[in-house]
C-alpha atoms as a PDB file:
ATOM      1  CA  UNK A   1      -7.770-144.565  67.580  1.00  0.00           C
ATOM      2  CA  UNK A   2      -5.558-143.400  70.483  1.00  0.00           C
ATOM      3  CA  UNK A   3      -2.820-145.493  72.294  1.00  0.00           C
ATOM      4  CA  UNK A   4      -3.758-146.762  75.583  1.00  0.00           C
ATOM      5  CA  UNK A   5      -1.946-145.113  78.186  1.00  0.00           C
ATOM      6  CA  UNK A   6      -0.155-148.030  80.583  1.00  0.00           C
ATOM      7  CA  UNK A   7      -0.154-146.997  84.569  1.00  0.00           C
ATOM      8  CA  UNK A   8       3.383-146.191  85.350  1.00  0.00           C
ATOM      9  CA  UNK A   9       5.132-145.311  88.803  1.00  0.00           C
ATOM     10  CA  UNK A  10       6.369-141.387  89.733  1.00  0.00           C
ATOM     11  CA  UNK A  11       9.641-142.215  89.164  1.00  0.00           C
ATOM     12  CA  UNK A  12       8.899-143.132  85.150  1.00  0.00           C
ATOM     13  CA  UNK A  13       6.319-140.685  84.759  1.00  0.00           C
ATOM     14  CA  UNK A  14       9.073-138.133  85.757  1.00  0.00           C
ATOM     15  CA  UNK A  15      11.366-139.780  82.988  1.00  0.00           C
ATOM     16  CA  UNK A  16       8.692-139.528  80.708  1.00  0.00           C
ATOM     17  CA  UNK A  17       8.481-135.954  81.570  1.00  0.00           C
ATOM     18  CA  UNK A  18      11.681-135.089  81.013  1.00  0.00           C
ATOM     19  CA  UNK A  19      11.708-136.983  77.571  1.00  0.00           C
ATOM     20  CA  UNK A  20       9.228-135.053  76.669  1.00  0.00           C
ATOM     21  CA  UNK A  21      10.465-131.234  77.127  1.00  0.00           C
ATOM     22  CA  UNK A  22      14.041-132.982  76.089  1.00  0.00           C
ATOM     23  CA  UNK A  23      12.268-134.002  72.664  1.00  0.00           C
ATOM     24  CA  UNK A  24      13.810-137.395  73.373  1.00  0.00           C
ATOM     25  CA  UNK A  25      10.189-139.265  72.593  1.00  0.00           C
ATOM     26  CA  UNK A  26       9.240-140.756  69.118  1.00  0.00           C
ATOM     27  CA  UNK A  27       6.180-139.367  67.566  1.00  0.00           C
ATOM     28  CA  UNK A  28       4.087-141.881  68.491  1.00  0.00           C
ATOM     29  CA  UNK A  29       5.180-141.714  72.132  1.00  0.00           C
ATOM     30  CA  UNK A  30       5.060-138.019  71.901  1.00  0.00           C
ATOM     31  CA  UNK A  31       1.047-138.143  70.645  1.00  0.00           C
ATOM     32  CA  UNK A  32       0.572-140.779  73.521  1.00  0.00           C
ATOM     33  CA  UNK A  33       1.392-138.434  76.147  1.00  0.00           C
ATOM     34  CA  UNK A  34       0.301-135.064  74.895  1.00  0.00           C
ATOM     35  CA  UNK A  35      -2.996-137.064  74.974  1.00  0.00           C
ATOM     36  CA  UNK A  36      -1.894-137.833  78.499  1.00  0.00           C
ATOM     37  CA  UNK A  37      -1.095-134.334  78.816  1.00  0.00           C
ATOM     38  CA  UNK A  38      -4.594-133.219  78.206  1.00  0.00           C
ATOM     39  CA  UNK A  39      -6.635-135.744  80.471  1.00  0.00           C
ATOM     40  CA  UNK A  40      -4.285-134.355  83.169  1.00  0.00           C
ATOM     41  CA  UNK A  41      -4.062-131.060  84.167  1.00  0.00           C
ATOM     42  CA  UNK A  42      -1.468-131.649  86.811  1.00  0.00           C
ATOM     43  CA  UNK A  43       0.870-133.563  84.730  1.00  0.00           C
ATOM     44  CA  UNK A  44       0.949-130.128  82.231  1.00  0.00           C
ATOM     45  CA  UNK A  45       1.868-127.982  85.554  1.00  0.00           C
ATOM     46  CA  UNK A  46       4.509-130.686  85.990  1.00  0.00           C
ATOM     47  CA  UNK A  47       6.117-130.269  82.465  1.00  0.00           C
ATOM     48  CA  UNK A  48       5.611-126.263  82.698  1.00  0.00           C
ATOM     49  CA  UNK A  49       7.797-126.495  85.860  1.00  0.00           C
ATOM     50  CA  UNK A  50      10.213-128.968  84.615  1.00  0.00           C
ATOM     51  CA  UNK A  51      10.893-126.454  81.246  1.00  0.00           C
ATOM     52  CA  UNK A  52      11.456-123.414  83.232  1.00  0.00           C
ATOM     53  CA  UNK A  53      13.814-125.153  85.619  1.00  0.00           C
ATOM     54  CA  UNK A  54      15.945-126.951  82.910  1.00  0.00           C
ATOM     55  CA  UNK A  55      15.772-123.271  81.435  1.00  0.00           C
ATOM     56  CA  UNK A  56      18.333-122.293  84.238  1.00  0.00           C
ATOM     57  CA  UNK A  57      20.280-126.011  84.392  1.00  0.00           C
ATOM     58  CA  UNK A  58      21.169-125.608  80.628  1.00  0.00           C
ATOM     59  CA  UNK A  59      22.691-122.210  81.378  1.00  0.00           C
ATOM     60  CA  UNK A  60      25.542-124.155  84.002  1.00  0.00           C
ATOM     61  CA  UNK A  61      28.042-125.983  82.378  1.00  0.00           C
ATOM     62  CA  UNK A  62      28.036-129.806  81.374  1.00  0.00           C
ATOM     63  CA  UNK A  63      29.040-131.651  84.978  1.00  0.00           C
ATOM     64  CA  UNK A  64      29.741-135.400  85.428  1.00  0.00           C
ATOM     65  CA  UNK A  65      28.031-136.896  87.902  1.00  0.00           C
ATOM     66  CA  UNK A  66      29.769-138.210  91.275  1.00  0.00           C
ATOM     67  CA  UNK A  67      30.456-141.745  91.248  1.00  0.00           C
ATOM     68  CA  UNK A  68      27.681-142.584  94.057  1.00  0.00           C
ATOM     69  CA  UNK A  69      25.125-140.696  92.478  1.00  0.00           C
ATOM     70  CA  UNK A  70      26.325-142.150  89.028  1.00  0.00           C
ATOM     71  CA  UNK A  71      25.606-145.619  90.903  1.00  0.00           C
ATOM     72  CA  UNK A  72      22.541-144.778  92.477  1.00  0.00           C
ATOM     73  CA  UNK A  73      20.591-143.725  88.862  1.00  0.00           C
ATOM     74  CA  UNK A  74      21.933-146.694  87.005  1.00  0.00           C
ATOM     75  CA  UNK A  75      20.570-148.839  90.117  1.00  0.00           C
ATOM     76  CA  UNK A  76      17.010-146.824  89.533  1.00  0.00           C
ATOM     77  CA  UNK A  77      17.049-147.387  85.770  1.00  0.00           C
ATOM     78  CA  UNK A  78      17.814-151.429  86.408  1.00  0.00           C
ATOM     79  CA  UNK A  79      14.710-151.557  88.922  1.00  0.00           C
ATOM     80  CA  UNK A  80      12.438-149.902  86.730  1.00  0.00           C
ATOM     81  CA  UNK A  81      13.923-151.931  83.480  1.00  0.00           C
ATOM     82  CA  UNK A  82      13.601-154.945  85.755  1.00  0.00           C
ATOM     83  CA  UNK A  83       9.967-153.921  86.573  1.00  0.00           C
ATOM     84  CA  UNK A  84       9.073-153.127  83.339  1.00  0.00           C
ATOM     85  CA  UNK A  85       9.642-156.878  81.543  1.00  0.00           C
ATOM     86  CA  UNK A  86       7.381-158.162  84.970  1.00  0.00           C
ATOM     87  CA  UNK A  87       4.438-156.887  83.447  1.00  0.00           C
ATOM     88  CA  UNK A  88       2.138-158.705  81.187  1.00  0.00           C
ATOM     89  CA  UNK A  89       2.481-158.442  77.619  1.00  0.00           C
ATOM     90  CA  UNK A  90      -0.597-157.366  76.636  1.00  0.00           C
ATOM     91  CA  UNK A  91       0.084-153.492  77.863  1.00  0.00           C
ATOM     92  CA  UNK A  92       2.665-151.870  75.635  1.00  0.00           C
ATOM     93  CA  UNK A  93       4.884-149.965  77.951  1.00  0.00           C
ATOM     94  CA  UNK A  94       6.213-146.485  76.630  1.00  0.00           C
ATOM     95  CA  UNK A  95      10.038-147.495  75.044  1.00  0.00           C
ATOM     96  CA  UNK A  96      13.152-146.365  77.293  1.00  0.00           C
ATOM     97  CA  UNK A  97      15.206-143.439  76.462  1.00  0.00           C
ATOM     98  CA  UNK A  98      18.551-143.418  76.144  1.00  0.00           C
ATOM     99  CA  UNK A  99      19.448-140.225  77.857  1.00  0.00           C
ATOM    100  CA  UNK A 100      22.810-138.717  78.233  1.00  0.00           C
ATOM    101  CA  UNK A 101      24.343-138.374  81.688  1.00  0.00           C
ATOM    102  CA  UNK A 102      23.670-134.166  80.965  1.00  0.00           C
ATOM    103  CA  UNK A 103      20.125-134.974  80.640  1.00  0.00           C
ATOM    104  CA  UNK A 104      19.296-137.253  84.069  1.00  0.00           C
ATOM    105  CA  UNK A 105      21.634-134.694  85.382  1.00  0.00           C
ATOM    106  CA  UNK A 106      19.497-131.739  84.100  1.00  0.00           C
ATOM    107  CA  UNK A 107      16.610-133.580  85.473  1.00  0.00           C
ATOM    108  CA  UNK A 108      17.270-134.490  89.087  1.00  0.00           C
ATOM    109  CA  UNK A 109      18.171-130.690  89.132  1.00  0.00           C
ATOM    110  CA  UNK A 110      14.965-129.602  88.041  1.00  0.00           C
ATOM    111  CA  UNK A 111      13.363-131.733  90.296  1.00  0.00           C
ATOM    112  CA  UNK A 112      15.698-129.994  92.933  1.00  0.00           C
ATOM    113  CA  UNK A 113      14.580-126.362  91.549  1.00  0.00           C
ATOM    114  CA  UNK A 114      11.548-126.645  91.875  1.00  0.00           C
ATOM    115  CA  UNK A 115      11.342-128.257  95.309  1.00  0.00           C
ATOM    116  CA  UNK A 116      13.965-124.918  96.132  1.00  0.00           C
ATOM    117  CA  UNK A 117      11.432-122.577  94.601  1.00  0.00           C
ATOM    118  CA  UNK A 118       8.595-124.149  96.920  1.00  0.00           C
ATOM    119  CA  UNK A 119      10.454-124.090 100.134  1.00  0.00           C
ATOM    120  CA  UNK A 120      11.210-120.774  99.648  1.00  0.00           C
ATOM    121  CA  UNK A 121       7.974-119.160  98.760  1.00  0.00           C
ATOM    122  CA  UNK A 122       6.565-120.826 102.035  1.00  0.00           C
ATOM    123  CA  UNK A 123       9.670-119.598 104.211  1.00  0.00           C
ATOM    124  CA  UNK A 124       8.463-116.184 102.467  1.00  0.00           C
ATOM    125  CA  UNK A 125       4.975-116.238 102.974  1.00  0.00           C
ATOM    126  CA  UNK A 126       5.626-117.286 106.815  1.00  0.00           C
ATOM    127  CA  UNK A 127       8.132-114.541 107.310  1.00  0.00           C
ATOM    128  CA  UNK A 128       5.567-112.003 105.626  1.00  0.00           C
ATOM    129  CA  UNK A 129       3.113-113.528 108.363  1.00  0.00           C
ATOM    130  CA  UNK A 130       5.228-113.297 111.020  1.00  0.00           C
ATOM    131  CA  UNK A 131       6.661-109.582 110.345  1.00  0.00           C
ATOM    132  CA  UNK A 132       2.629-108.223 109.359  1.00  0.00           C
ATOM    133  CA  UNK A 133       1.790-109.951 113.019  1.00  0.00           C
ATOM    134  CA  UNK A 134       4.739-108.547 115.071  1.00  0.00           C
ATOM    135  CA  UNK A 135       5.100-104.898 113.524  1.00  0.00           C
ATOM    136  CA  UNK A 136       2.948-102.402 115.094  1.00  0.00           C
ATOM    137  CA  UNK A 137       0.445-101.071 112.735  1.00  0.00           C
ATOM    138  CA  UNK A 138       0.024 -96.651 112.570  1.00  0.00           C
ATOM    139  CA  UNK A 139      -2.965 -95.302 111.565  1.00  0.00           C
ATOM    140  CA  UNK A 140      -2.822 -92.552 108.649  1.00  0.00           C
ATOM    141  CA  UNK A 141      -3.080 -88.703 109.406  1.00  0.00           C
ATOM    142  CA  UNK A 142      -4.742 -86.032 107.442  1.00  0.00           C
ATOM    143  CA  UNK A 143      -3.174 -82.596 108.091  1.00  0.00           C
ATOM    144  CA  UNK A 144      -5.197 -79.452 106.664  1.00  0.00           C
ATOM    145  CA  UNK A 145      -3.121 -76.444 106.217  1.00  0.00           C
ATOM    146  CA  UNK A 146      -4.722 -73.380 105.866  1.00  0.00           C
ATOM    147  CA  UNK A 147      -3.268 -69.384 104.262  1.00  0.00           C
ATOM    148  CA  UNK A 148      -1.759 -67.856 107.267  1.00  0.00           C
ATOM    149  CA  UNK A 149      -2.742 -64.258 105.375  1.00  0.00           C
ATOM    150  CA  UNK A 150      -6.690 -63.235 105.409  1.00  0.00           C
ATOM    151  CA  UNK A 151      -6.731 -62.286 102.220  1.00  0.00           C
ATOM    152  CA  UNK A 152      -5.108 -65.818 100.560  1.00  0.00           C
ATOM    153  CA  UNK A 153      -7.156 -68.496  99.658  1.00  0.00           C
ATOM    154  CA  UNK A 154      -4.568 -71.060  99.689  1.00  0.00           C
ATOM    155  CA  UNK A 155      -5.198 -74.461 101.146  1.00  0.00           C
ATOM    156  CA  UNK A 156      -2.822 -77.679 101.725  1.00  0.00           C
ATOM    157  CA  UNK A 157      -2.996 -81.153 103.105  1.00  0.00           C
ATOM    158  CA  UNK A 158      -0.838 -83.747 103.829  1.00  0.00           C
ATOM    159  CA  UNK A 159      -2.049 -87.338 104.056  1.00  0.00           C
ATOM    160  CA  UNK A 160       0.788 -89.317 105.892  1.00  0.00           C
ATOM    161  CA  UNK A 161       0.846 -93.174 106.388  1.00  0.00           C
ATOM    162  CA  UNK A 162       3.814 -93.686 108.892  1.00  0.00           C
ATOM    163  CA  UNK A 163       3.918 -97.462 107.696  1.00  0.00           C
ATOM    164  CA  UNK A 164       6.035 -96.644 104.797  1.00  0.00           C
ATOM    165  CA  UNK A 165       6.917 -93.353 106.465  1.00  0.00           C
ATOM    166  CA  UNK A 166       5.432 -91.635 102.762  1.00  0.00           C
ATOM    167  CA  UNK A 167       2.741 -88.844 102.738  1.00  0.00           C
ATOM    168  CA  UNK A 168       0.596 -87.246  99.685  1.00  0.00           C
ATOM    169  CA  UNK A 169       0.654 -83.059  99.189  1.00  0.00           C
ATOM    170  CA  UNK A 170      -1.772 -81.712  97.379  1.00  0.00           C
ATOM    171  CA  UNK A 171      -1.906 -77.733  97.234  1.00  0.00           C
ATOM    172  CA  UNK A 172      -4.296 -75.324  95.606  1.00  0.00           C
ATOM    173  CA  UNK A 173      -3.937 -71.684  95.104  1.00  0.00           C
ATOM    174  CA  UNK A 174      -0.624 -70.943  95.530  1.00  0.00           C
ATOM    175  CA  UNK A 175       0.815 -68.491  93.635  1.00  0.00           C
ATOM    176  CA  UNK A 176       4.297 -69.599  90.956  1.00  0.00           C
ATOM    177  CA  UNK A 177       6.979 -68.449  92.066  1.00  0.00           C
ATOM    178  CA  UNK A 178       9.600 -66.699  90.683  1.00  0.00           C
ATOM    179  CA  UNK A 179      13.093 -68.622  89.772  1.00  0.00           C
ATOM    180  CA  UNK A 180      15.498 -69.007  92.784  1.00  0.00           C
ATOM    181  CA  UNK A 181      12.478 -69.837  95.215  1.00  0.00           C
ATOM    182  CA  UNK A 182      10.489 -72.552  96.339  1.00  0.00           C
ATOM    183  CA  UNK A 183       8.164 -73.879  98.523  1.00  0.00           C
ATOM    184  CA  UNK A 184       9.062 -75.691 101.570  1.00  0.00           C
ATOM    185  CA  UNK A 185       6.740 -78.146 103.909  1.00  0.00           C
ATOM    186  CA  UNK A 186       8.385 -78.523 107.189  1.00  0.00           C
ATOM    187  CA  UNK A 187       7.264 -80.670 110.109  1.00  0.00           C
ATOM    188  CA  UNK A 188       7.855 -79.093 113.498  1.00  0.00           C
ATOM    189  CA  UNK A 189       7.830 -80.518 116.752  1.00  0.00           C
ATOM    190  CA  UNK A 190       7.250 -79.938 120.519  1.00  0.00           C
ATOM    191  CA  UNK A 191      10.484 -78.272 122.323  1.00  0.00           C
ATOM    192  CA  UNK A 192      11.818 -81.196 124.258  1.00  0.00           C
ATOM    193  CA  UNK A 193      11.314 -84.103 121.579  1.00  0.00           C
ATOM    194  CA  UNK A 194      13.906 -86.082 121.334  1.00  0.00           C
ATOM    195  CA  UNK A 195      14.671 -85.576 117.684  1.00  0.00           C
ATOM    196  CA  UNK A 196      17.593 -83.410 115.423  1.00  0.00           C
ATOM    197  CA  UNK A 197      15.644 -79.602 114.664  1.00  0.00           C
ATOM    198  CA  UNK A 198      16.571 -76.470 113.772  1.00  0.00           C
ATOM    199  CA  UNK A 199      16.775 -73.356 115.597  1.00  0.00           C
ATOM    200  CA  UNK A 200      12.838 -73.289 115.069  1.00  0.00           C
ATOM    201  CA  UNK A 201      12.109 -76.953 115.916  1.00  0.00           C
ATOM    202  CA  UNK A 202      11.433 -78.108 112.544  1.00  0.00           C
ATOM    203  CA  UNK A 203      12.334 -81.010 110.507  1.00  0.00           C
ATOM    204  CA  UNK A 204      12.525 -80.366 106.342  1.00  0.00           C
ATOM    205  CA  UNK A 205      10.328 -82.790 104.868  1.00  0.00           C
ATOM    206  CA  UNK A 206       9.379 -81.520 101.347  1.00  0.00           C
ATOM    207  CA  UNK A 207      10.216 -79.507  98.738  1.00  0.00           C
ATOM    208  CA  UNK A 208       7.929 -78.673  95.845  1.00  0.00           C
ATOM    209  CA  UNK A 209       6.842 -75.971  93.399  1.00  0.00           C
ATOM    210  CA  UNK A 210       3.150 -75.695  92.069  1.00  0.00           C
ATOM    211  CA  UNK A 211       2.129 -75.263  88.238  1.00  0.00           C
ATOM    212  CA  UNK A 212       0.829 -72.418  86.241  1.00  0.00           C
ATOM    213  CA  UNK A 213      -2.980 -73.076  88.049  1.00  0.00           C
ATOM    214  CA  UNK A 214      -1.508 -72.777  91.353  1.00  0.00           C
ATOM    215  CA  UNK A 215      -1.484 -76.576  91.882  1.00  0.00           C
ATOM    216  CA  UNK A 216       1.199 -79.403  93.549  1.00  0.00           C
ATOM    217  CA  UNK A 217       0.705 -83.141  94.226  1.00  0.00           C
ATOM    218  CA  UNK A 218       3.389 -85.061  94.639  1.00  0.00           C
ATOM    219  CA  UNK A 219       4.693 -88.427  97.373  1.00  0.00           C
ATOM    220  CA  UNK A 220       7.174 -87.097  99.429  1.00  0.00           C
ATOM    221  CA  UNK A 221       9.307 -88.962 102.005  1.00  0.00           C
ATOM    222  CA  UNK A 222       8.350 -88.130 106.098  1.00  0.00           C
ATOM    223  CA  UNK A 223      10.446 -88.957 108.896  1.00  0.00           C
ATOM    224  CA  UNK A 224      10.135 -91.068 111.295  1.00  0.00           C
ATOM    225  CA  UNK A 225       8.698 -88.781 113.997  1.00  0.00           C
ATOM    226  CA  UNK A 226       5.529 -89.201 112.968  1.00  0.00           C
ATOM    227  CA  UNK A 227       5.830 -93.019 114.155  1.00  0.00           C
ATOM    228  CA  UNK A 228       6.072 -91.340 117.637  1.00  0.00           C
ATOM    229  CA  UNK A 229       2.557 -89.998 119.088  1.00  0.00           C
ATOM    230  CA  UNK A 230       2.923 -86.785 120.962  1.00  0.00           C
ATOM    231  CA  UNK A 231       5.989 -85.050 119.023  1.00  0.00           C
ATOM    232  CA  UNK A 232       4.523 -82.882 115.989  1.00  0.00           C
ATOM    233  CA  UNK A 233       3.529 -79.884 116.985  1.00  0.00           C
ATOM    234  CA  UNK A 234       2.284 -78.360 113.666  1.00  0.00           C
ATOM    235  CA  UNK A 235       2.971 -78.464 109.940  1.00  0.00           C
ATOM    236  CA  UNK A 236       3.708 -75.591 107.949  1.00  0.00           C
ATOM    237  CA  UNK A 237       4.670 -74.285 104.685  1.00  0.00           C
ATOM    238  CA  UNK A 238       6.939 -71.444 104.123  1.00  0.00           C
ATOM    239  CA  UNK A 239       8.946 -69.987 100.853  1.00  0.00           C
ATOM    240  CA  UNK A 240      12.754 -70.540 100.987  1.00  0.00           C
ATOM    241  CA  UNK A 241      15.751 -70.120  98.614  1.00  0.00           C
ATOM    242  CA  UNK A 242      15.734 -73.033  96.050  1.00  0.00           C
ATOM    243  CA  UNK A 243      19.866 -73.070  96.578  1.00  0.00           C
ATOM    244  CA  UNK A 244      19.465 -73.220 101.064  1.00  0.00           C
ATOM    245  CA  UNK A 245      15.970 -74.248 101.565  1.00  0.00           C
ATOM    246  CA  UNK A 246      17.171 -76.064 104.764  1.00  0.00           C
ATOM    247  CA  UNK A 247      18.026 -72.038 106.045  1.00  0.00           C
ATOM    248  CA  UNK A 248      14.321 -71.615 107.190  1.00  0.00           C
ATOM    249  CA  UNK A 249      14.524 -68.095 106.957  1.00  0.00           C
ATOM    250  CA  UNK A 250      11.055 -67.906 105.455  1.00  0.00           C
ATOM    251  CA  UNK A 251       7.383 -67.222 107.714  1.00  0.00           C
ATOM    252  CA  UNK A 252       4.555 -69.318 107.343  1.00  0.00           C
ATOM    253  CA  UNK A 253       2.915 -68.847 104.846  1.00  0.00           C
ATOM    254  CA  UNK A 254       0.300 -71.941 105.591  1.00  0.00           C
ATOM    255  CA  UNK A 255      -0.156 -73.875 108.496  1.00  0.00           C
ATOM    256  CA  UNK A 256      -2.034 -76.150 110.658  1.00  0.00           C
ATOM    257  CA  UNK A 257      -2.324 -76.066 114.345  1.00  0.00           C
ATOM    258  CA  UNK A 258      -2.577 -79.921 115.886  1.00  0.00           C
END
């Protein structure tokens, strides 16, 4: 036959709490709430939350309290003794624990923790808000690059998502090349943009080989001109040195007109 559970204010529930992940509670106590435990969902979240935040107070050092707030909780503890011995006799109130100034000190910060923990996920959900609402949103771009030779069957395109300022090659048919070369993508961009180019107006953005099918995919950084409508002029692909790819000394081997 189980115990019957006396009502109890926050504050005691909280000690109760903390005698509980402290193992401070008698067996019979202990039974009394774990039945507790189960009829209330909320009190379990309450005693998950309490265990992982004395997790990080029993990593600090022992402290001693400061005499105020050494006052203050033995003024708590005499209210709530005092209230205790008003009630009737007939409900068995759970027995006081004697716990060590490390323990009430362990739980006020716990309490403290967790209040921490919620005031910053909400400051981070509302800055999340706020950024998604003020920074202007880019739609992706699909670029389709296509053999600049009649006779080659090689294909490319470039997804880009200037968001994250990332875009997705894929490549088919391209020949391996042989060691010492590689194959560059390059972004290039209308004469009088404002932007750092080469002598032929182009920005390196990528550079990738393909496997023994012919084949690349890969993420590759972009930069930031494509955050900037009206600047790209074309993207290309041409063969470089693997040692000076930034040289551009290669044609274009694929390309796509915009």
């Amino acid at each position: 036959m189980s115990m019957p559970m006396p009502s109890m204010s926050p504050e005691e529930l909280q000690l109760l709490i903390a005698g509980y992940v402290l193992s401070d509670l008698d067996p019979e106590e202990a039974a009394a709430f774990e039945q507790l435990l189960a009829a209330n969902p909320a009190i379990a979240e309450d005693v998950a939350q309490m265990q992982n935040a004395l997790e990080v107070s029993y990593a600090s050092p022992e402290v001693i309290p400061p005499a105020h707030l050494r006052a203050d909780i033995l003024n708590q503890i005499s209210s709530m003794a005092a209230e205790t011995a008003r009630r009737p006799a007939s409900t068995r109130p759970f027995h006081r624990r004697s716990f060590s100034w490390r323990s009430l000190v362990e739980v006020a910060a716990a309490g403290l923790v967790v209040a921490l923990g919620v005031n910053n996920y909400r400051l981070s959900q509302a800055l999340q808000t706020a950024q998604s609402q003020t920074m202007p949103q880019y739609a992706t771009t699909t670029y389709v690059l296509d053999a600049t030779q009649g006779d080659s069957v090689a294909s490319a395109v470039v997804t880009v998502d200037p968001n994250n300022l990332e875009a997705t090659l894929t490549a088919e048919n391209l020949p391996p090349l042989p060691p010492g070369q590689v194959y560059v993508l390059w972004t290039v961009l209308q004469q009088d943009a404002p932007f750092t180019v080469d002598e032929k107006a182009a920005i390196l953005t990528g550079v990738f080989q393909v496997d023994s099918q012919g084949s690349a995919s890969k993420t590759i950084a972009v930069p930031p001109v494509y955050r900037v409508g009206g600047v790209v002029s074309r993207v290309a692909v041409t063969i470089e040195d693997a040692n000076a790819p930034q040289r551009h000394a290669g044609s274009p081997i694929m390309v796509t007109d915009l």
